[in-house]
Protein backbone atom coordinates (compact mmCIF):
# COMPACT_ATOMS: atom_id res chain seq x y z
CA UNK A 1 -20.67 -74.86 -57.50
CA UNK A 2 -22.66 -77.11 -55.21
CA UNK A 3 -26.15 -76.34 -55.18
CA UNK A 4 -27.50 -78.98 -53.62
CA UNK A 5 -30.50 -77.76 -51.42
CA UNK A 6 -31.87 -79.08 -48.49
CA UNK A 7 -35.77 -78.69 -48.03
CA UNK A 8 -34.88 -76.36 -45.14
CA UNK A 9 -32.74 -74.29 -46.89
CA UNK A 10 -34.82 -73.58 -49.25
CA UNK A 11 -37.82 -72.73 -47.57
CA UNK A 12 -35.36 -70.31 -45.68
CA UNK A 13 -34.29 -68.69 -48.72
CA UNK A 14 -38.29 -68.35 -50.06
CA UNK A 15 -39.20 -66.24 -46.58
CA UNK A 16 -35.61 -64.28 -46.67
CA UNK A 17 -37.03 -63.41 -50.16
CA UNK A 18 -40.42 -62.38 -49.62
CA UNK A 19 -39.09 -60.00 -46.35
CA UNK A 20 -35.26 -59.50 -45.72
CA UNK A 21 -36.57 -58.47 -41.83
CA UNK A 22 -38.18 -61.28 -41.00
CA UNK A 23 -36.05 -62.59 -37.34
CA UNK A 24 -35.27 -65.93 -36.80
CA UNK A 25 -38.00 -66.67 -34.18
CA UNK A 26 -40.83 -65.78 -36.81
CA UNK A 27 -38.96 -68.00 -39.15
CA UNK A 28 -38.67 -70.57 -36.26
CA UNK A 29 -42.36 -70.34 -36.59
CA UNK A 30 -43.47 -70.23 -39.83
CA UNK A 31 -41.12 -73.55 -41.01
CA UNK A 32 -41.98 -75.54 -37.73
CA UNK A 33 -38.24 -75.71 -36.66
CA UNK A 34 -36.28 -74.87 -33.34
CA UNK A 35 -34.97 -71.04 -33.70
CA UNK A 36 -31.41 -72.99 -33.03
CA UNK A 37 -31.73 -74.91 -36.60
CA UNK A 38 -32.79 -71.79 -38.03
CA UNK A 39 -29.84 -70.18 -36.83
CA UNK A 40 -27.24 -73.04 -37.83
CA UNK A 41 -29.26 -73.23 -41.74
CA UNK A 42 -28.98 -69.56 -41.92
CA UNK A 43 -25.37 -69.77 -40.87
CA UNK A 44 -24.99 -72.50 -43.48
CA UNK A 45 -26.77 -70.13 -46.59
CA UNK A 46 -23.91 -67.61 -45.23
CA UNK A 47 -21.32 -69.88 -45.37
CA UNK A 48 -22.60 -71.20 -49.20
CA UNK A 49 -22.66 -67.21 -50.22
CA UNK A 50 -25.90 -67.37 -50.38
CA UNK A 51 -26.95 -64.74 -47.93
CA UNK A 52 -25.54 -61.48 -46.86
CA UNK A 53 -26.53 -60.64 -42.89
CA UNK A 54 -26.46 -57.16 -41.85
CA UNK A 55 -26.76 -55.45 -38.69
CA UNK A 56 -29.32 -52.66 -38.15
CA UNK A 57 -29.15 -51.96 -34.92
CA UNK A 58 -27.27 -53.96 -31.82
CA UNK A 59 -30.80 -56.49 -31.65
CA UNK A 60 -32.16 -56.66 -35.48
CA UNK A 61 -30.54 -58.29 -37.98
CA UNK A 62 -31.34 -57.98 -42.16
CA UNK A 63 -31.30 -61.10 -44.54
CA UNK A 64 -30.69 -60.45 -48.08
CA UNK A 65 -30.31 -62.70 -50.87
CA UNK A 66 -26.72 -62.50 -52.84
CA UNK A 67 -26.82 -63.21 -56.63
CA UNK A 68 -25.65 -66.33 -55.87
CA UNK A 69 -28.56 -67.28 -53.64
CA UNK A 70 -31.10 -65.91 -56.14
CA UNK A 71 -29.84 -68.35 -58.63
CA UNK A 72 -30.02 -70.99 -56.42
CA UNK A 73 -33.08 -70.31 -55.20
CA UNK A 74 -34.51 -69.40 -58.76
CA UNK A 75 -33.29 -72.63 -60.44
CA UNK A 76 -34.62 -74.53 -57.22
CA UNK A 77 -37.98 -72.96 -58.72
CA UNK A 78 -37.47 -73.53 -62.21
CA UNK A 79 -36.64 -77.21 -61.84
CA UNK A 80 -39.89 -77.59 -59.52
CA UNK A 81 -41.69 -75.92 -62.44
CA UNK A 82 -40.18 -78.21 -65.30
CA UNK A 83 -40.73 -81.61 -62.94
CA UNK A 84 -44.44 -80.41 -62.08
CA UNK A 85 -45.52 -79.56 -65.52
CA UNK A 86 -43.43 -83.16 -66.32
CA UNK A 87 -45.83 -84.81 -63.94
CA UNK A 88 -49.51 -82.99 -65.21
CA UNK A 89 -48.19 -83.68 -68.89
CA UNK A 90 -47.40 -87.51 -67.96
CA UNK A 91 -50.87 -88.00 -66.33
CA UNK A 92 -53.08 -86.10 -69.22
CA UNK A 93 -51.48 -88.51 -71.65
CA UNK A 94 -52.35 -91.51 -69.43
CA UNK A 95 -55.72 -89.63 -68.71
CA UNK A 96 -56.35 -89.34 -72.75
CA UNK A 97 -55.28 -92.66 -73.88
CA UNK A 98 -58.11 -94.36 -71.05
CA UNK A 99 -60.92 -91.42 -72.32
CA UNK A 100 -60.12 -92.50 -75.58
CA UNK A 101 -60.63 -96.09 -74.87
CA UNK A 102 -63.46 -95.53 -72.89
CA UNK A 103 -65.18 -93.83 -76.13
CA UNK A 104 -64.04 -96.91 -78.58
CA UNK A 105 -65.28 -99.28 -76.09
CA UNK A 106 -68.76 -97.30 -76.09
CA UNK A 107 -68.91 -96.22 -72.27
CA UNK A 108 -70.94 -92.43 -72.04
CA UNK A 109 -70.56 -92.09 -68.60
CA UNK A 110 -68.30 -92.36 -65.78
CA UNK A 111 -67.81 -92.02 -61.88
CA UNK A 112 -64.59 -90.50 -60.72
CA UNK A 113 -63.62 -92.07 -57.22
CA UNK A 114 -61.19 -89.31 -55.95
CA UNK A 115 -61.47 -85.75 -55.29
CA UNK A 116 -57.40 -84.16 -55.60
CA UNK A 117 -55.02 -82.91 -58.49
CA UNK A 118 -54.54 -85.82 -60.05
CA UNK A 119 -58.33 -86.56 -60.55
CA UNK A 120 -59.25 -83.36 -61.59
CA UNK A 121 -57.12 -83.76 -64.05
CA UNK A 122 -58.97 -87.14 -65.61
CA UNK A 123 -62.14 -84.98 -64.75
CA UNK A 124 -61.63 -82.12 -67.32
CA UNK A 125 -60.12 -84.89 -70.15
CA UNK A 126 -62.95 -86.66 -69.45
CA UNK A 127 -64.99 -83.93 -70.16
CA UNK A 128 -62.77 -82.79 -72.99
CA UNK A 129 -63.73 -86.81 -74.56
CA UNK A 130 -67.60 -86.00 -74.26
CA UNK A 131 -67.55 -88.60 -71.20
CA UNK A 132 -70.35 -87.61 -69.23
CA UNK A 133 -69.13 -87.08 -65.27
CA UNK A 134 -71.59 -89.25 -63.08
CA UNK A 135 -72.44 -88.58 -59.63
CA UNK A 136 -73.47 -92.25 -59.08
CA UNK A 137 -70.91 -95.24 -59.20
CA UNK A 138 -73.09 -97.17 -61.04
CA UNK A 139 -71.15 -98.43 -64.51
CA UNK A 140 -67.80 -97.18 -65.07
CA UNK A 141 -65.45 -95.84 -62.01
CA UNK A 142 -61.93 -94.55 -62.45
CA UNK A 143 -59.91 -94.37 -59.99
CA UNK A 144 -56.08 -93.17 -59.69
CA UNK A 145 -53.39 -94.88 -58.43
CA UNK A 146 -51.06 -92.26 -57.38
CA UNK A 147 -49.10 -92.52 -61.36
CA UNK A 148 -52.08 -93.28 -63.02
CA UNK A 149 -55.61 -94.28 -63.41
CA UNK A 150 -57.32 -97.28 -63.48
CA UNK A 151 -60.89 -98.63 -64.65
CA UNK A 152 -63.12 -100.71 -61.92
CA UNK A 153 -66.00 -102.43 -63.61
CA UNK A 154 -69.50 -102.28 -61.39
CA UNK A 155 -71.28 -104.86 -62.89
């Protein structure tokens, strides 16, 4: 079984499953794609056995998931799950070790130059460390850089 997933197809079978009458121009919309590619990826999720079309009436057409589609688009999920929770658990180690240094190295306060996930994460292990969270950036800023964090001495 190939279940190799374009982005596209994907986010095709995520609105199919949230409403099996949802018409191609509404997904056209919602994904930002011509109605045409919609039509040729839902084609393609037919063609995979992935979706079942049925006709309600001579104009309105039904999308439903097969079992096959639903374990695509489940494991497609899952593995986004298992990757994400790969990511948070690699930067809270990264995020612990520097708290931890921090605390040996005697710093009680720190500026956090960032505002997003990945710096919200530092901000609650911080936190968790007794670091106190400054609103200045007068000593101690962390920063992230994108896989990790780094210290930038104010001096």
């Amino acid at each position: 079984m190939n279940t190799k997933i374009k982005p596209h197809e994907y986010a095709l079978l995520d609105e199919i499953a949230q409403d099996s009458l949802v018409t191609q121009a509404s997904l056209s919309k919602r994904l930002g794609i011509a109605v045409g590619s919609v039509n040729w990826y839902i084609k393609r999720l037919v063609t995979r056995g992935w979706v079942k079309v049925s006709h309600l009436d001579r104009t309105r057409l039904q999308y439903d998931l097969t079992p096959e589609g639903m374990k695509v688009f489940t494991q497609r999920a899952m593995n986004y799950a298992r990757d994400s929770l790969k990511i948070y658990g690699d930067l809270r180690d990264k995020a612990k070790v520097l708290a931890d240094e921090l605390n040996q190295k005697g710093v009680k306060a720190v500026y956090l130059n960032g505002d997003d996930p990945i710096m919200d994460i530092l901000r609650l292990t911080c936190i968790e460390a007794g670091l106190k969270i400054s609103d200045l950036p007068e000593d101690c800023v962390l920063e992230s850089d994108g896989r990790g964090y780094r210290v930038r001495e104010n001096k």
